[in-house]
N, C-alpha and C. Protein backbone atom coordinates (compact mmCIF):
# COMPACT_ATOMS: atom_id res chain seq x y z
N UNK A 1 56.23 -21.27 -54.33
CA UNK A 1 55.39 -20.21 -54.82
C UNK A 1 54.09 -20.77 -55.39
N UNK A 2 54.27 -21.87 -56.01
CA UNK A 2 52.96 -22.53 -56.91
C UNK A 2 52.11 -22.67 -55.22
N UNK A 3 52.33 -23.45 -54.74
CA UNK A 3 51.46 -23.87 -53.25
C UNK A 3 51.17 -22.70 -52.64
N UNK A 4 51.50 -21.18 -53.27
CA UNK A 4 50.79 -20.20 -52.52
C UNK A 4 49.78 -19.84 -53.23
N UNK A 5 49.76 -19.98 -54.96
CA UNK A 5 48.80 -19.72 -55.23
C UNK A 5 47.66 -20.49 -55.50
N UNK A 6 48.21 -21.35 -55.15
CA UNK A 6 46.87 -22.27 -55.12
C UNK A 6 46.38 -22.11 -53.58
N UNK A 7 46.80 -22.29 -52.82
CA UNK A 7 45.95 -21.62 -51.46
C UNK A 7 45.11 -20.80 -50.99
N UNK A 8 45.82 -19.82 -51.99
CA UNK A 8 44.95 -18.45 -51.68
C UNK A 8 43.65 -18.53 -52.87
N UNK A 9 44.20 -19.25 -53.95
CA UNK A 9 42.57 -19.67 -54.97
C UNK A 9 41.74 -20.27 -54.15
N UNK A 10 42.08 -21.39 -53.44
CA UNK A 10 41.53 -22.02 -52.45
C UNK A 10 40.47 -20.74 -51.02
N UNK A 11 41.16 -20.34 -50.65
CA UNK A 11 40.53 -19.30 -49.43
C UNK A 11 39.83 -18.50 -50.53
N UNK A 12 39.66 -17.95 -51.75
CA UNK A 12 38.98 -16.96 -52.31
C UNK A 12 37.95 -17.54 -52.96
N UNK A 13 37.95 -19.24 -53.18
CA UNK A 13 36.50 -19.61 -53.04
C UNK A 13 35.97 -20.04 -52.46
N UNK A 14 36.25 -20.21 -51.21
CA UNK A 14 35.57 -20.53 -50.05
C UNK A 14 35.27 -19.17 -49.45
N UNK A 15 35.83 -18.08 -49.48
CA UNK A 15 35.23 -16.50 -49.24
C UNK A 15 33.78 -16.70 -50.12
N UNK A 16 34.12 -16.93 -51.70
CA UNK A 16 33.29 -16.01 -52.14
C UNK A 16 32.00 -17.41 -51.76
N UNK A 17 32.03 -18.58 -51.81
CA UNK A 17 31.05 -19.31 -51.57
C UNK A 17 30.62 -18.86 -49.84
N UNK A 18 31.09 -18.71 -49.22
CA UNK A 18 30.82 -18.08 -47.84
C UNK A 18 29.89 -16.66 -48.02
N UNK A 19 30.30 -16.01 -49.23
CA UNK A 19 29.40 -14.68 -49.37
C UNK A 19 28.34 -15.27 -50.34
N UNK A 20 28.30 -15.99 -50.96
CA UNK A 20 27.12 -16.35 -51.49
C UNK A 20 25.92 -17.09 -50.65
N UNK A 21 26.81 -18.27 -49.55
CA UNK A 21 25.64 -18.61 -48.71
C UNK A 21 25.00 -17.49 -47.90
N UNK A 22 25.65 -16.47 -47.47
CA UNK A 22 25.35 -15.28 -46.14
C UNK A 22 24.05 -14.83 -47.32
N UNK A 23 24.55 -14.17 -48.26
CA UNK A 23 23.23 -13.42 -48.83
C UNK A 23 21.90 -14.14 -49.17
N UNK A 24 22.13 -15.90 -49.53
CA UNK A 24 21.34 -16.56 -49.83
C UNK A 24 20.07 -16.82 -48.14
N UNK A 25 20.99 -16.87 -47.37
CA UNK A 25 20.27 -17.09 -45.78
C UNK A 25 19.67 -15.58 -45.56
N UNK A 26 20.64 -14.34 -45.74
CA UNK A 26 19.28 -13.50 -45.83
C UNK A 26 18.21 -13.11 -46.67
N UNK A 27 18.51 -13.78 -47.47
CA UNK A 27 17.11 -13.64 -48.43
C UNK A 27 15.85 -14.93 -47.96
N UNK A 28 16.08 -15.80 -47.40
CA UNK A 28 15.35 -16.95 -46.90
C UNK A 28 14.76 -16.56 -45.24
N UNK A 29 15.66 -15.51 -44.97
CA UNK A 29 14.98 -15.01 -43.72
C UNK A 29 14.40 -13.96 -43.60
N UNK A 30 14.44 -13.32 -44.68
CA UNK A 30 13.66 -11.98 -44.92
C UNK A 30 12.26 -12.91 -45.57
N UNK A 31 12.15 -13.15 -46.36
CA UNK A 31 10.88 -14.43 -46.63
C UNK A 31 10.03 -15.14 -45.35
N UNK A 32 11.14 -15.57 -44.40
CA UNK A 32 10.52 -16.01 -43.30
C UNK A 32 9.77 -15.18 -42.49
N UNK A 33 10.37 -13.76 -42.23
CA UNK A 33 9.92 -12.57 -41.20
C UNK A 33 8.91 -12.10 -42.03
N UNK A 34 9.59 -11.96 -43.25
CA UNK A 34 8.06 -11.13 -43.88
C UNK A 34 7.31 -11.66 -45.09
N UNK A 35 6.94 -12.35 -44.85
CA UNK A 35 6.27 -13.65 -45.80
C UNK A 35 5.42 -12.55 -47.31
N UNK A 36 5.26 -12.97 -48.36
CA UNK A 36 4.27 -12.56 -49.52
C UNK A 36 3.25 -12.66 -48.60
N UNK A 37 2.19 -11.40 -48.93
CA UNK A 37 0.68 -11.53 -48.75
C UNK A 37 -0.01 -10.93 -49.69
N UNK A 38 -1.32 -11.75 -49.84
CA UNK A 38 -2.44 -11.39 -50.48
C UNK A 38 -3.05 -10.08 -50.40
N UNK A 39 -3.31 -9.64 -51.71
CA UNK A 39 -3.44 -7.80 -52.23
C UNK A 39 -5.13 -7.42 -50.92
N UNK A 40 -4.95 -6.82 -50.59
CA UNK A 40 -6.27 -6.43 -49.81
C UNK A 40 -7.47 -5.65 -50.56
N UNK A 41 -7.41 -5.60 -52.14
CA UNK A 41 -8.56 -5.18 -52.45
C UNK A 41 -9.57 -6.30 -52.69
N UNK A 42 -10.92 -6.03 -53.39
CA UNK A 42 -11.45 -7.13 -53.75
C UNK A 42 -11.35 -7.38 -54.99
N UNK A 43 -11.76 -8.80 -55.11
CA UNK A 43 -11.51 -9.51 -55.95
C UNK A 43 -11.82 -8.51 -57.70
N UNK A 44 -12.35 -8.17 -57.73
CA UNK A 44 -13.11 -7.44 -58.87
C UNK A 44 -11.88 -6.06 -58.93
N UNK A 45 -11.61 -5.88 -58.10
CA UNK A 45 -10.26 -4.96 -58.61
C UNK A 45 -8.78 -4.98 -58.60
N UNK A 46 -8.80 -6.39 -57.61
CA UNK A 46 -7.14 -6.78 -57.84
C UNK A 46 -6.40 -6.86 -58.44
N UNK A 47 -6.97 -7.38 -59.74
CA UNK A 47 -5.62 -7.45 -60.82
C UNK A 47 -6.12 -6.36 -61.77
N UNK A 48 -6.41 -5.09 -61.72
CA UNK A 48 -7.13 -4.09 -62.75
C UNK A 48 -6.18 -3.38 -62.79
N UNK A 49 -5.99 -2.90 -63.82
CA UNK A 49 -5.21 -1.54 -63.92
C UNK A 49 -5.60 -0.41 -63.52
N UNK A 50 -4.82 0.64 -63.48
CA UNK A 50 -6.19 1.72 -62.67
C UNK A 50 -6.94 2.23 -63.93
N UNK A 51 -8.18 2.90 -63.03
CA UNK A 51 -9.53 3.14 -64.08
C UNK A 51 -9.03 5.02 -63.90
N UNK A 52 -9.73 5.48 -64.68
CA UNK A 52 -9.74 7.12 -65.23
C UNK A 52 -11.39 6.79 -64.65
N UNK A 53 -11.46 8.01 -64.09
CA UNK A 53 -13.15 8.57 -63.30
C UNK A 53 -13.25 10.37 -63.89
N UNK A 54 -14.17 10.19 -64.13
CA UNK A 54 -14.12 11.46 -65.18
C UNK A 54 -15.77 12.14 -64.59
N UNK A 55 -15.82 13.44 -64.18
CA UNK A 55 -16.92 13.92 -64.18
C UNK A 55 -16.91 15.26 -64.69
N UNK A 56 -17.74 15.85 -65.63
CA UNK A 56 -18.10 17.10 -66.27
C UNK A 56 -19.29 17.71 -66.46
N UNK A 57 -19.05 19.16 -66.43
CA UNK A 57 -20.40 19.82 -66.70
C UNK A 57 -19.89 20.64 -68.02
N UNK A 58 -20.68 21.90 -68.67
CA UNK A 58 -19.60 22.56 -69.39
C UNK A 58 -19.03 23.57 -69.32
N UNK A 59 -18.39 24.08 -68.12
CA UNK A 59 -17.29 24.88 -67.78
C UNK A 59 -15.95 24.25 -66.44
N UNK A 60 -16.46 22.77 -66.48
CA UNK A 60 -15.87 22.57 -65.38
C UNK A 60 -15.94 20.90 -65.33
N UNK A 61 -14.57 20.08 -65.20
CA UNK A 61 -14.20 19.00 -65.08
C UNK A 61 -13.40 18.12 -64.21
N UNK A 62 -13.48 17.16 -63.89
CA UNK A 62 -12.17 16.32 -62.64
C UNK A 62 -12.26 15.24 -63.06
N UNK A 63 -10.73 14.66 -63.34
CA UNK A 63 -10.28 13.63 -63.88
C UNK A 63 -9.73 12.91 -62.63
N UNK A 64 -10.15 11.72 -62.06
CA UNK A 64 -8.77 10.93 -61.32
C UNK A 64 -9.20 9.88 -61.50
N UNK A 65 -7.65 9.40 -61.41
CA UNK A 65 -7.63 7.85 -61.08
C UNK A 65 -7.72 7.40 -59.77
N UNK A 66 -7.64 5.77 -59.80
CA UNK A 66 -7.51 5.07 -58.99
C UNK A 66 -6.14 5.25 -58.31
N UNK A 67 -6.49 5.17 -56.69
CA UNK A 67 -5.04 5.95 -56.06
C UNK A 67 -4.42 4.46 -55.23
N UNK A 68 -2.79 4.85 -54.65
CA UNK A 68 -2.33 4.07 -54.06
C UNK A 68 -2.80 4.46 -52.71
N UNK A 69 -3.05 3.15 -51.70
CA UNK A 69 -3.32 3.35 -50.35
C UNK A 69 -2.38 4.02 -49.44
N UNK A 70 -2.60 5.12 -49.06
CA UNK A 70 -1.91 5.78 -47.76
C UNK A 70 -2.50 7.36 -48.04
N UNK A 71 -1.05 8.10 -47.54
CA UNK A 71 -1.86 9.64 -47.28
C UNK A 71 -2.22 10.58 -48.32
N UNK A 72 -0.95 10.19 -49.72
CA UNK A 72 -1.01 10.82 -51.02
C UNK A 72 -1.92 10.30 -51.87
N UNK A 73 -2.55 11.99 -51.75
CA UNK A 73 -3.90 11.95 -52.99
C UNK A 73 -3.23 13.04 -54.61
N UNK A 74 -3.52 12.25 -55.99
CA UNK A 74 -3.59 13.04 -56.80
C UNK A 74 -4.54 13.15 -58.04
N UNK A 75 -4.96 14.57 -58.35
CA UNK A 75 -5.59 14.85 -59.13
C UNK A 75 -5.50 15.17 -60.47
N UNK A 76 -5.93 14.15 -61.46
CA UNK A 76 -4.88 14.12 -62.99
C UNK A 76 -5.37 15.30 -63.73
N UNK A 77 -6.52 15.87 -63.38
CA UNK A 77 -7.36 17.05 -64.20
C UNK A 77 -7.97 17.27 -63.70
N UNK A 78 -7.79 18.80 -63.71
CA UNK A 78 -9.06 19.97 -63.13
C UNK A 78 -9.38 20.97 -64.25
N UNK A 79 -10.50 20.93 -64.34
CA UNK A 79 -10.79 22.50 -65.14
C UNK A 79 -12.11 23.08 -64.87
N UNK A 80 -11.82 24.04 -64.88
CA UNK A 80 -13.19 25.04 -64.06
C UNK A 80 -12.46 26.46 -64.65
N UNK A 81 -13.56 27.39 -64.35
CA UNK A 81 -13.60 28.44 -64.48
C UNK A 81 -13.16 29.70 -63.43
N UNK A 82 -13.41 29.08 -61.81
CA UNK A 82 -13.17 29.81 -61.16
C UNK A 82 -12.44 29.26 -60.42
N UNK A 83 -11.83 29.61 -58.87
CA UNK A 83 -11.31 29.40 -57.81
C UNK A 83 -11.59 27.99 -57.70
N UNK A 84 -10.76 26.52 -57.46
CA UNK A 84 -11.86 25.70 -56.80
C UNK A 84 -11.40 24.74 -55.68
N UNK A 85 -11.97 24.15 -55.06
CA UNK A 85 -11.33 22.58 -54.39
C UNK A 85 -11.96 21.44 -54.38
N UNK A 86 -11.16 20.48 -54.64
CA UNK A 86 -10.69 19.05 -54.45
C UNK A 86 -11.26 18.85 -53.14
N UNK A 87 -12.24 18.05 -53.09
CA UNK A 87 -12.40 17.57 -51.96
C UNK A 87 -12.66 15.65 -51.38
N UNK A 88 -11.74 14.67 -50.83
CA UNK A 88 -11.79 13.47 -50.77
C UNK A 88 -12.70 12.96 -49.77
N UNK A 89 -13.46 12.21 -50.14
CA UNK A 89 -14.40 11.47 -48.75
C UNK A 89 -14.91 10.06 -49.01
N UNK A 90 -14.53 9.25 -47.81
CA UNK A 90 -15.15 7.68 -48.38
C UNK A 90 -16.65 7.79 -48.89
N UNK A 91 -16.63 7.09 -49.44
CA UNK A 91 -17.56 6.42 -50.33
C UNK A 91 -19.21 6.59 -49.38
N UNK A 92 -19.37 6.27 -48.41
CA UNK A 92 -20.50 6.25 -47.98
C UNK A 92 -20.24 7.24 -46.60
N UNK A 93 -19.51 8.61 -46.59
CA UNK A 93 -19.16 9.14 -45.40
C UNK A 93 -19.02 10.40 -45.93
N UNK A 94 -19.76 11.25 -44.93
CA UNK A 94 -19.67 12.94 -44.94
C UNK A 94 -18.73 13.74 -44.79
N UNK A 95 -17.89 12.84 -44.09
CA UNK A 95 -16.47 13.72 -43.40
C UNK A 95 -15.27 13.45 -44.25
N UNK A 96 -14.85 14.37 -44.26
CA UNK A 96 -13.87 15.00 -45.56
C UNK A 96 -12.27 14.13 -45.09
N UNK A 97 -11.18 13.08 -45.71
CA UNK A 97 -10.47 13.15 -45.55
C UNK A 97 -9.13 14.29 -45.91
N UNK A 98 -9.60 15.73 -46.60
CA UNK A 98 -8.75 16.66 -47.30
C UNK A 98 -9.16 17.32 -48.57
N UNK A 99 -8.64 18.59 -47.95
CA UNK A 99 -9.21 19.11 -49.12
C UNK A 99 -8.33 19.95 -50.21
N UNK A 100 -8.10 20.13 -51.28
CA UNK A 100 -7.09 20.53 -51.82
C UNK A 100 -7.60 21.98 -52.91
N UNK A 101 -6.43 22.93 -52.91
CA UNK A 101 -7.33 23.75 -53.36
C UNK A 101 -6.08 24.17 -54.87
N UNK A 102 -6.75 24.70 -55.78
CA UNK A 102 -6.85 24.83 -57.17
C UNK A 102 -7.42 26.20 -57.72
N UNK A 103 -6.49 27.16 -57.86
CA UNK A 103 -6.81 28.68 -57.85
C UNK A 103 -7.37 28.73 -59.75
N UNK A 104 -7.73 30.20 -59.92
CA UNK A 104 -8.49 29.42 -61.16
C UNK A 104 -7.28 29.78 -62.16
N UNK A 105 -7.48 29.11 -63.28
CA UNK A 105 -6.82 28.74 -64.30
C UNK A 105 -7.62 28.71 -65.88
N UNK A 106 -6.48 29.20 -66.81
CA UNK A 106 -7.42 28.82 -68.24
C UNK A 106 -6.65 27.64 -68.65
N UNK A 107 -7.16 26.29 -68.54
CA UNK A 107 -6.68 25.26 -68.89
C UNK A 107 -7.09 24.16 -67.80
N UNK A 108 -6.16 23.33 -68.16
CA UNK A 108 -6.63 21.69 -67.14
C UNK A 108 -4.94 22.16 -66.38
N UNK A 109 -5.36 21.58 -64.97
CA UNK A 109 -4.58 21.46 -64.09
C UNK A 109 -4.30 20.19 -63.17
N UNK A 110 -3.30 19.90 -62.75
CA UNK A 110 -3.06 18.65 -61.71
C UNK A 110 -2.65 18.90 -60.78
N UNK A 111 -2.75 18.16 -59.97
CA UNK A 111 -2.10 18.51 -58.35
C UNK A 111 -2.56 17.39 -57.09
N UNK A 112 -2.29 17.77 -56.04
CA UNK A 112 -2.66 17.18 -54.71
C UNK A 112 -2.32 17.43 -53.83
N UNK A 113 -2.29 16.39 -52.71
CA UNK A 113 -0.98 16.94 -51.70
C UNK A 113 -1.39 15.32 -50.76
N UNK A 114 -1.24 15.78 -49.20
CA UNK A 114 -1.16 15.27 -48.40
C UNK A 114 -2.92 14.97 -47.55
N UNK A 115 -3.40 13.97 -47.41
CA UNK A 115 -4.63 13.75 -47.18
C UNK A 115 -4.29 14.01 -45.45
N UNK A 116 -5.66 14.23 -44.63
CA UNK A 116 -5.55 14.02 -42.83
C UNK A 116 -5.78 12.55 -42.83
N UNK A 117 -6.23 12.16 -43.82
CA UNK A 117 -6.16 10.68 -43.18
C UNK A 117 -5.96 9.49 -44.29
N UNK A 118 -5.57 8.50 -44.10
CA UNK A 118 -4.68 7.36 -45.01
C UNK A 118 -5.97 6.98 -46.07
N UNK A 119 -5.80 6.70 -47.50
CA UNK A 119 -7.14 5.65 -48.51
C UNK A 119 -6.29 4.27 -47.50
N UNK A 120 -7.25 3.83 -47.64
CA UNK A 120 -7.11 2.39 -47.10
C UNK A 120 -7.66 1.26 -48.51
N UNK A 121 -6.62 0.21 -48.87
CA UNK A 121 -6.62 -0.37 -49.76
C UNK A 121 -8.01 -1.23 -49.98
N UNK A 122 -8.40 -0.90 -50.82
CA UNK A 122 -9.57 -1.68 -51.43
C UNK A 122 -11.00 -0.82 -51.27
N UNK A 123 -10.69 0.17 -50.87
CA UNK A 123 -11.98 1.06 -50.14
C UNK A 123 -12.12 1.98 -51.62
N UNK A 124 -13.52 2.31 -51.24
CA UNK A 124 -13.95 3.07 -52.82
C UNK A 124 -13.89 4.97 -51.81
N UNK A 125 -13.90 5.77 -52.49
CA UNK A 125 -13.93 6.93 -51.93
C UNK A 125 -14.45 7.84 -52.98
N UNK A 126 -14.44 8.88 -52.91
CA UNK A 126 -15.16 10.04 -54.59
C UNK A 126 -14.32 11.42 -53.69
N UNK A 127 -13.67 12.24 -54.68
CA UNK A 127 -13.38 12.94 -54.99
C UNK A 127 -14.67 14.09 -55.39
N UNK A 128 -14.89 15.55 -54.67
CA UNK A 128 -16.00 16.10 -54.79
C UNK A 128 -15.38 17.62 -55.42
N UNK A 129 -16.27 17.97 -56.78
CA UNK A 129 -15.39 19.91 -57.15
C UNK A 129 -16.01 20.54 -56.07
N UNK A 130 -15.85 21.95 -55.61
CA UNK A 130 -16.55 22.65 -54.90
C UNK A 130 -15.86 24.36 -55.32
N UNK A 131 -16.80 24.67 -55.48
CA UNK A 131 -15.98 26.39 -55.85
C UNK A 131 -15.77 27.27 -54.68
N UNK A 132 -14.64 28.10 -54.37
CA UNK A 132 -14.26 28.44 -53.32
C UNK A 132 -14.92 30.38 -53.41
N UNK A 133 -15.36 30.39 -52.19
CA UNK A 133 -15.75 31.45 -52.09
C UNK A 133 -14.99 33.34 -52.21
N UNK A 134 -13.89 32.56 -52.32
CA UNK A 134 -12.92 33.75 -52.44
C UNK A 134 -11.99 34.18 -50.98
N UNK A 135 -11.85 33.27 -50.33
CA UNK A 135 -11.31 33.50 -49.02
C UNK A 135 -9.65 32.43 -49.11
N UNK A 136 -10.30 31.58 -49.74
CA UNK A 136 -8.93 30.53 -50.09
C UNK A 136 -9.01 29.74 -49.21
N UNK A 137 -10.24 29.30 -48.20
CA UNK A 137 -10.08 28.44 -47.32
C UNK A 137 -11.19 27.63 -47.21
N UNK A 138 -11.50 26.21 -46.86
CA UNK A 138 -12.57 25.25 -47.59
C UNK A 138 -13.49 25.37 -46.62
N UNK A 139 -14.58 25.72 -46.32
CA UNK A 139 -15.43 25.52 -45.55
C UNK A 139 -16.93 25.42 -46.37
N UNK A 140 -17.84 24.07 -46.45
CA UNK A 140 -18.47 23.46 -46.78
C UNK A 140 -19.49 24.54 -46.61
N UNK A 141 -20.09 25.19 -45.68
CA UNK A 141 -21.05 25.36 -45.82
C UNK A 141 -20.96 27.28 -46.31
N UNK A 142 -19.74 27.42 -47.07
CA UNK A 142 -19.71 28.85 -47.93
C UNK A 142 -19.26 28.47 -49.16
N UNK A 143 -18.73 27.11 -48.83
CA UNK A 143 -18.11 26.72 -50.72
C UNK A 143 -18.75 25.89 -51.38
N UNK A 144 -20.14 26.22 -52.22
CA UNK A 144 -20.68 25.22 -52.52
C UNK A 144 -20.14 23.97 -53.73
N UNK A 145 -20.45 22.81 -53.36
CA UNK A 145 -20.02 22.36 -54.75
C UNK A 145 -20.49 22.84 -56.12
N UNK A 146 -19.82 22.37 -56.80
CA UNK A 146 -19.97 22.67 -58.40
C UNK A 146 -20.51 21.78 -58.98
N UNK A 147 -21.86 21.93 -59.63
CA UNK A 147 -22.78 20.45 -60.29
C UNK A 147 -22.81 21.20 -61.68
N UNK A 148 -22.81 19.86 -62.41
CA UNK A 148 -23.24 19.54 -63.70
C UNK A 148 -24.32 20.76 -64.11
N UNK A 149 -24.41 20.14 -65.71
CA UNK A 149 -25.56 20.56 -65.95
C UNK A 149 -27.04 19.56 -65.57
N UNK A 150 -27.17 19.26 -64.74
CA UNK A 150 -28.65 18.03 -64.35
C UNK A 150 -28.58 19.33 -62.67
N UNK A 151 -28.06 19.55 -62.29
CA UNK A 151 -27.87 19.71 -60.81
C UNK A 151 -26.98 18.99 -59.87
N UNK A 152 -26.26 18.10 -60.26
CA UNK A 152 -25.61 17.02 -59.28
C UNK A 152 -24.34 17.13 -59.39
N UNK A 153 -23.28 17.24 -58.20
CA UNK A 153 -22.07 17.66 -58.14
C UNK A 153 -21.38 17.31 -58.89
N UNK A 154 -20.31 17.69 -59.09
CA UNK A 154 -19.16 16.97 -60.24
C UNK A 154 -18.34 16.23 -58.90
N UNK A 155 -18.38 15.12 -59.63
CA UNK A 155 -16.91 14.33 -58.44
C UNK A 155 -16.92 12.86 -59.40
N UNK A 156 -15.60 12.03 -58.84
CA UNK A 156 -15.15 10.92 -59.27
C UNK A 156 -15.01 10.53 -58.45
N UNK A 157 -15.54 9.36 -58.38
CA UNK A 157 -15.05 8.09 -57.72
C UNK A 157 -14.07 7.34 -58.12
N UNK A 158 -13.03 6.77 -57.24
CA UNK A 158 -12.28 5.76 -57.49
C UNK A 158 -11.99 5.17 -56.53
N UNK A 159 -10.93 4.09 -56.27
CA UNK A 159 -10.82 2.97 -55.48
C UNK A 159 -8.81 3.57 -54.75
N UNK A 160 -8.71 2.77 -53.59
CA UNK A 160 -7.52 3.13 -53.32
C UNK A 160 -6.83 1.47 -53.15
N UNK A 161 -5.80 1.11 -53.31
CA UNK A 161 -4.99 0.14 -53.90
C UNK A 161 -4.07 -0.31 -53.43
């Protein structure tokens, strides 16, 4: 009886050292296939925490941060007076990746949704207000934006990550 249990102590650490090498080799081959890589923003924002982008006039505000890269966009604060939308576009580009809309409200609001097209990491983009004409549907040239008091739109810029 003694020589059985020592046998089977025997086979149960050579199991469990057998399950320790298996998980150790897939962790050394998951490393191999998919190696660490370097963050794709630039240097000046890689290791940042995200920034708050804040633009206001006085009936009407948009708060966002700095977003993660892909299709989800969100908006940490809205406040306006009337009907409005969210509108995302790179940084030096006319064409709208999405537009999000924000019915009116007495207070600050958040939200987002799903962009038509991905932030791509390290890219700067701005976030634009625009007040909606009362139809509920975004079209630029009936929804004008919403500017400050100077004349100049309300929007935030931030970076995607």
């Amino acid at each position: 009886m003694r020589t059985y249990n020592t046998t089977m102590s025997r086979w149960n650490s050579i199991a469990l050292f057998g399950l320790f090498l298996f998980a150790g080799s897939l962790l050394v081959l998951e490393l191999l296939i998919f190696p660490p890589q370097e963050p794709l923003a630039p240097p000046e924002i890689r290791d940042k925490p995200s920034e708050t982008h804040r633009s206001a006039s006085d009936h009407s505000s948009l708060l966002v941060t700095d977003q993660d890269a892909g299709v989800r966009f969100f908006v940490q604060g809205i406040q306006t007076d009337r009907a409005s939308w969210v509108v995302v576009y790179p940084q030096n580009s006319p064409e709208s990746l999405g537009a999000f809309f924000f019915p009116q409200y007495n207070g600050i609001q958040s939200g987002g949704g799903i962009l038509q097209q991905p932030l791509k990491s390290g890219e700067r983009y701005r976030a634009v207000l625009y007040g909606d004409d009362g139809d509920m549907s975004f079209h630029p040239e009936n929804d004008p934006p919403i500017s400050d008091g100077t004349g100049r739109p309300i929007q935030a810029e931030f970076y995607a990550r």
